[in-house]
Protein backbone atom coordinates (compact mmCIF):
# COMPACT_ATOMS: atom_id res chain seq x y z
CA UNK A 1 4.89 180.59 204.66
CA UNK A 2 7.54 182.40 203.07
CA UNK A 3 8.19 185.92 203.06
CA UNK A 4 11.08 186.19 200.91
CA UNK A 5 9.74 186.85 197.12
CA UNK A 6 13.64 188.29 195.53
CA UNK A 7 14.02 185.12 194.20
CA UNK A 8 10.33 184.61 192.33
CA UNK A 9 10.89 188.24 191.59
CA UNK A 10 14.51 187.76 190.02
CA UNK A 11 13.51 184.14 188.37
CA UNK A 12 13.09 185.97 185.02
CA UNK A 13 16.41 188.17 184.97
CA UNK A 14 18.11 185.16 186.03
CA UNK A 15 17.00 183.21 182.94
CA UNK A 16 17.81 185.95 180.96
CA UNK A 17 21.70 186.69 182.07
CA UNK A 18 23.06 184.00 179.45
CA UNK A 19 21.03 185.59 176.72
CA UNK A 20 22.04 189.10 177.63
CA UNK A 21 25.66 188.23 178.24
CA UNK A 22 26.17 186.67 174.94
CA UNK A 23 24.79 189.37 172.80
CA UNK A 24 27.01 191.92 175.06
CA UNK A 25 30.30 189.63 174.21
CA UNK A 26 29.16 189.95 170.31
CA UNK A 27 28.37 193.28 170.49
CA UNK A 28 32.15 193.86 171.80
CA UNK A 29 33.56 191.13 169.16
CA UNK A 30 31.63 192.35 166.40
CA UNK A 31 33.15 196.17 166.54
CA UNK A 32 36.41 193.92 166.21
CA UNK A 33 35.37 191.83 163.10
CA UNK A 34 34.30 195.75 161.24
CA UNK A 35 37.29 197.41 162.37
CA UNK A 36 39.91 194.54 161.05
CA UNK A 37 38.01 194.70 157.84
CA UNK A 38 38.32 198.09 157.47
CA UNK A 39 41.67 198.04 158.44
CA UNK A 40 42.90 195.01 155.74
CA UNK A 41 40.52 197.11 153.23
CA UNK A 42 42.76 200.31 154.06
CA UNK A 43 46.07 198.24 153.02
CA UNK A 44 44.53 197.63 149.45
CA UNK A 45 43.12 200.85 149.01
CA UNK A 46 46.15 203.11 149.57
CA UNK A 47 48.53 201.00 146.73
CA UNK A 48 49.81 202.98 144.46
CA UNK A 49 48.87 205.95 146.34
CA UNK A 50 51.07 209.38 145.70
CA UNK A 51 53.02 210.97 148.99
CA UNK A 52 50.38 214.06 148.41
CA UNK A 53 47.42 211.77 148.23
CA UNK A 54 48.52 209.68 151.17
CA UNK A 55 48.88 212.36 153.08
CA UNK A 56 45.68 214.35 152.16
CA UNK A 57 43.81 210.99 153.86
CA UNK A 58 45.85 209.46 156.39
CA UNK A 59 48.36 212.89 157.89
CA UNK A 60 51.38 213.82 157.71
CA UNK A 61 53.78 210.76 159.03
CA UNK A 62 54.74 210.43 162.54
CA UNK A 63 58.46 209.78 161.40
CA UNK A 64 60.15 209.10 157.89
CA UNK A 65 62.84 207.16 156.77
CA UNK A 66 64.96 207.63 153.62
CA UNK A 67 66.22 204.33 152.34
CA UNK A 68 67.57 205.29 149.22
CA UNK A 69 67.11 207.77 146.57
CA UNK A 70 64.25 205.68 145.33
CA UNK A 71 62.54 204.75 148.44
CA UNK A 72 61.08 206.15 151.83
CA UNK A 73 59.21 204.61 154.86
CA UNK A 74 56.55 206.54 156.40
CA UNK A 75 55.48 205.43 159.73
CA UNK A 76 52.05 206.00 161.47
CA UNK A 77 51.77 205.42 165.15
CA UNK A 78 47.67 205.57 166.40
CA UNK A 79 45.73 204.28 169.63
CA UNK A 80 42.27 203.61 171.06
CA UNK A 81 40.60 204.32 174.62
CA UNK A 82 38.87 200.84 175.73
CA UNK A 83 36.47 201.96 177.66
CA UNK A 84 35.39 199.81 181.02
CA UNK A 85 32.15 198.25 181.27
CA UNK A 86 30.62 198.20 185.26
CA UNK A 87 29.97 194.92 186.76
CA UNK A 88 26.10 195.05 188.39
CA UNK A 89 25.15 191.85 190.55
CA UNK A 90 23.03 190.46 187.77
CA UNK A 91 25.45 190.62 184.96
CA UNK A 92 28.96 190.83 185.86
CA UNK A 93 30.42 191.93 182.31
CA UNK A 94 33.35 193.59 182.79
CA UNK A 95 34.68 190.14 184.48
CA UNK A 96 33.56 188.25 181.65
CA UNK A 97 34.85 190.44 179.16
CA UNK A 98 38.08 190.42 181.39
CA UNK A 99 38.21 186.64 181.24
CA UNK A 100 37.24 186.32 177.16
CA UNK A 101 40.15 188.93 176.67
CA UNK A 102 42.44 186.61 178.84
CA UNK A 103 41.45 183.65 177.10
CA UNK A 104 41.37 184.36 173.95
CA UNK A 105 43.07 187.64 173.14
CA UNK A 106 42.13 190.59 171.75
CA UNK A 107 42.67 193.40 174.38
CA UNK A 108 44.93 195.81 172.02
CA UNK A 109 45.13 199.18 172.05
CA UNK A 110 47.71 200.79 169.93
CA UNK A 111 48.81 200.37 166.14
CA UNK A 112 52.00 201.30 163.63
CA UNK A 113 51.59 201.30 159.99
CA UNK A 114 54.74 201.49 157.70
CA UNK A 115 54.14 202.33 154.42
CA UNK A 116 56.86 201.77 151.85
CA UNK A 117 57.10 204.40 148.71
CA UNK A 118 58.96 203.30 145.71
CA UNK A 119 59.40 206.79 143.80
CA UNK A 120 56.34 208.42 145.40
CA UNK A 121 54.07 205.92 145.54
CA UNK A 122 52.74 203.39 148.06
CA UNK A 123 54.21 199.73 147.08
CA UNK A 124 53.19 198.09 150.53
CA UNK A 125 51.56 198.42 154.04
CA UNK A 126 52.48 196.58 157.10
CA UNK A 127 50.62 196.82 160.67
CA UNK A 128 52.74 195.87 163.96
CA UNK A 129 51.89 196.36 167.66
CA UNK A 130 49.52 195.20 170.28
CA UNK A 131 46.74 195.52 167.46
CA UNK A 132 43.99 192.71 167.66
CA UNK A 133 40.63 193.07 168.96
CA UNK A 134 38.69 190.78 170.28
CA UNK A 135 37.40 188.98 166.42
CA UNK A 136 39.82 189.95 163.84
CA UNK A 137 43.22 190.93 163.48
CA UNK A 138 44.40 194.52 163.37
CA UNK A 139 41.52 196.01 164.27
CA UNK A 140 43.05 198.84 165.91
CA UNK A 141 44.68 200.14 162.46
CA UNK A 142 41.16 201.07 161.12
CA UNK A 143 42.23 204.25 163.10
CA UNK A 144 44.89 205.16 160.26
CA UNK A 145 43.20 204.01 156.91
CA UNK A 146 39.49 204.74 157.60
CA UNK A 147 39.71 208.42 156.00
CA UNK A 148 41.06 206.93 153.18
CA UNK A 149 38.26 205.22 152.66
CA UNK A 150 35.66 207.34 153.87
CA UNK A 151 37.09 210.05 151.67
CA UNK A 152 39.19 208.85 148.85
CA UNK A 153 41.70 210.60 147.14
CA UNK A 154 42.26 210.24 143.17
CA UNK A 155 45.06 208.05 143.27
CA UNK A 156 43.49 205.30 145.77
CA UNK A 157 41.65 202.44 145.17
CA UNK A 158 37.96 201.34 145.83
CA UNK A 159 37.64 197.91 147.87
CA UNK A 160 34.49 195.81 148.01
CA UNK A 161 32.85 196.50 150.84
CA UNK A 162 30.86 192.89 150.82
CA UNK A 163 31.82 190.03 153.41
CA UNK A 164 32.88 188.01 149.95
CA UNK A 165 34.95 191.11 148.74
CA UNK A 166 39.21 190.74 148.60
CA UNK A 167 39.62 191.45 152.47
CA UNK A 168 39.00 188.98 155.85
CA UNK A 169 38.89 190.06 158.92
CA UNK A 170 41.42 187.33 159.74
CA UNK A 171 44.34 187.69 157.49
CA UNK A 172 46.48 190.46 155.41
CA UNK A 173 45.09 190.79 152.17
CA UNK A 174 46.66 189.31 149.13
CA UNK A 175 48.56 192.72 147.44
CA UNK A 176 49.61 190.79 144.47
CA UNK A 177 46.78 189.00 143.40
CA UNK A 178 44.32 192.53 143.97
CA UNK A 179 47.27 194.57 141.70
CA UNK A 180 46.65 192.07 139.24
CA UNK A 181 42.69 192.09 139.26
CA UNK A 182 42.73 195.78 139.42
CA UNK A 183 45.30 196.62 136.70
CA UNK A 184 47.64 198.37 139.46
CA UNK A 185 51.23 198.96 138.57
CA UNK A 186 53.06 199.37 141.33
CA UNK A 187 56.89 200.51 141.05
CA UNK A 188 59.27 198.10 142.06
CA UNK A 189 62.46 199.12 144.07
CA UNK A 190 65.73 199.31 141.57
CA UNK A 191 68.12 196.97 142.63
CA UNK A 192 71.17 197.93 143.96
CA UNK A 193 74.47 197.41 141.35
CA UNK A 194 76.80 194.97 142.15
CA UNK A 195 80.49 196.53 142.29
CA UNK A 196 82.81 195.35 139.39
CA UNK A 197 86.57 195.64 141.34
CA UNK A 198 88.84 197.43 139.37
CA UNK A 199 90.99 195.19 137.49
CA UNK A 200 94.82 195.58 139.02
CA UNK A 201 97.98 196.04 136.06
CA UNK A 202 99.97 193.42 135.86
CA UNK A 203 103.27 194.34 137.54
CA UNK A 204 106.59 193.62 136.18
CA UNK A 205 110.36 192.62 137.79
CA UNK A 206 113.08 192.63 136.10
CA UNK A 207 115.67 190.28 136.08
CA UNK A 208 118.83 190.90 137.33
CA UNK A 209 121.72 189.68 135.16
């Protein structure tokens, strides 16, 4: 006769690990697809956007560059703590999450958003930087935009909020084709003058008799 039950006992968390893995990986990946949504929504939102505006909903810029007399570059550097999951001997997450992360990407941690004015206002956004979570691309950059949208200013711009609204979770948004929808006029950067040279006089010599 046996006397060893753990395994009768554990029968039913064993057929459960699969289950309970799977929704734990989602759970993980779906904080990913929202954030990269919110972070694509955040790049539509904030065209056309004044300095004062921008700054009333996203902070005062990390640095600033002066191009020109027309335009400026304001650059936003902002991070997230990943917090570590503990491996138990029924489900060993953290290892699995370690291996999905491996495989497929989607272990990043830190953002920068420069945002190009053209005469004091927002023409363009563009994310860079260990960025993607685990669904989604720069899911980290919800970090900069989201009190733009949480709170907007008068000068922003509201975004559908719907999974068939102008954003994916995949992909930049299309700027262009939402400034058109919307009615958005954004300034465009004045081209730099070419240089007409200086036209030379015509020299004379004189002829010696």
């Amino acid at each position: 006769m046996s006397v060893c039950p753990l395994p009768g006992f554990f029968a039913p968390f064993a057929r459960l690990m699969p289950c309970l893995t799977i929704s734990a990986l989602l759970a993980l990946g779906g904080c990913g697809y929202y954030s990269s949504r919110v972070a694509h929504k955040g790049q539509l939102a904030v065209l056309g956007m004044t300095s004062e505006d921008l700054q009333a909903c996203v902070g005062v810029p990390d640095k600033t560059q002066t191009i020109n007399e027309h335009v400026q570059i304001y650059q936003y550097a902002r991070g997230i703590n990943i917090p570590a999951t503990n491996d138990s001997t029924l489900i060993p997450l953290q290892t699995l999450v370690n291996l999905t992360q491996t495989t497929l990407g989607g272990a990043g941690s830190s953002c920068v958003a420069s945002i190009r004015l053209v005469d004091g206002k927002v023409t363009d956004m563009h994310y860079s930087g260990d960025n993607d979570q685990m669904i989604g691309t720069d899911g980290v950059c919800a970090t900069i935009v989201k009190g733009c949208l949480n709170t907007p200013v008068p000068s922003g711009h509201n975004v559908s909020g719907t999974i068939f609204g102008p954003v994916s979770a995949f992909h930049t948004p299309d700027i262009a084709r939402f400034s058109k929808e919307q009615n958005i006029h954004l300034p465009s950067e004045p081209a730099t003058p070419a240089t007409t040279p200086t036209p030379t006089a015509p020299t004379t010599q004189q002829s010696t008799p």
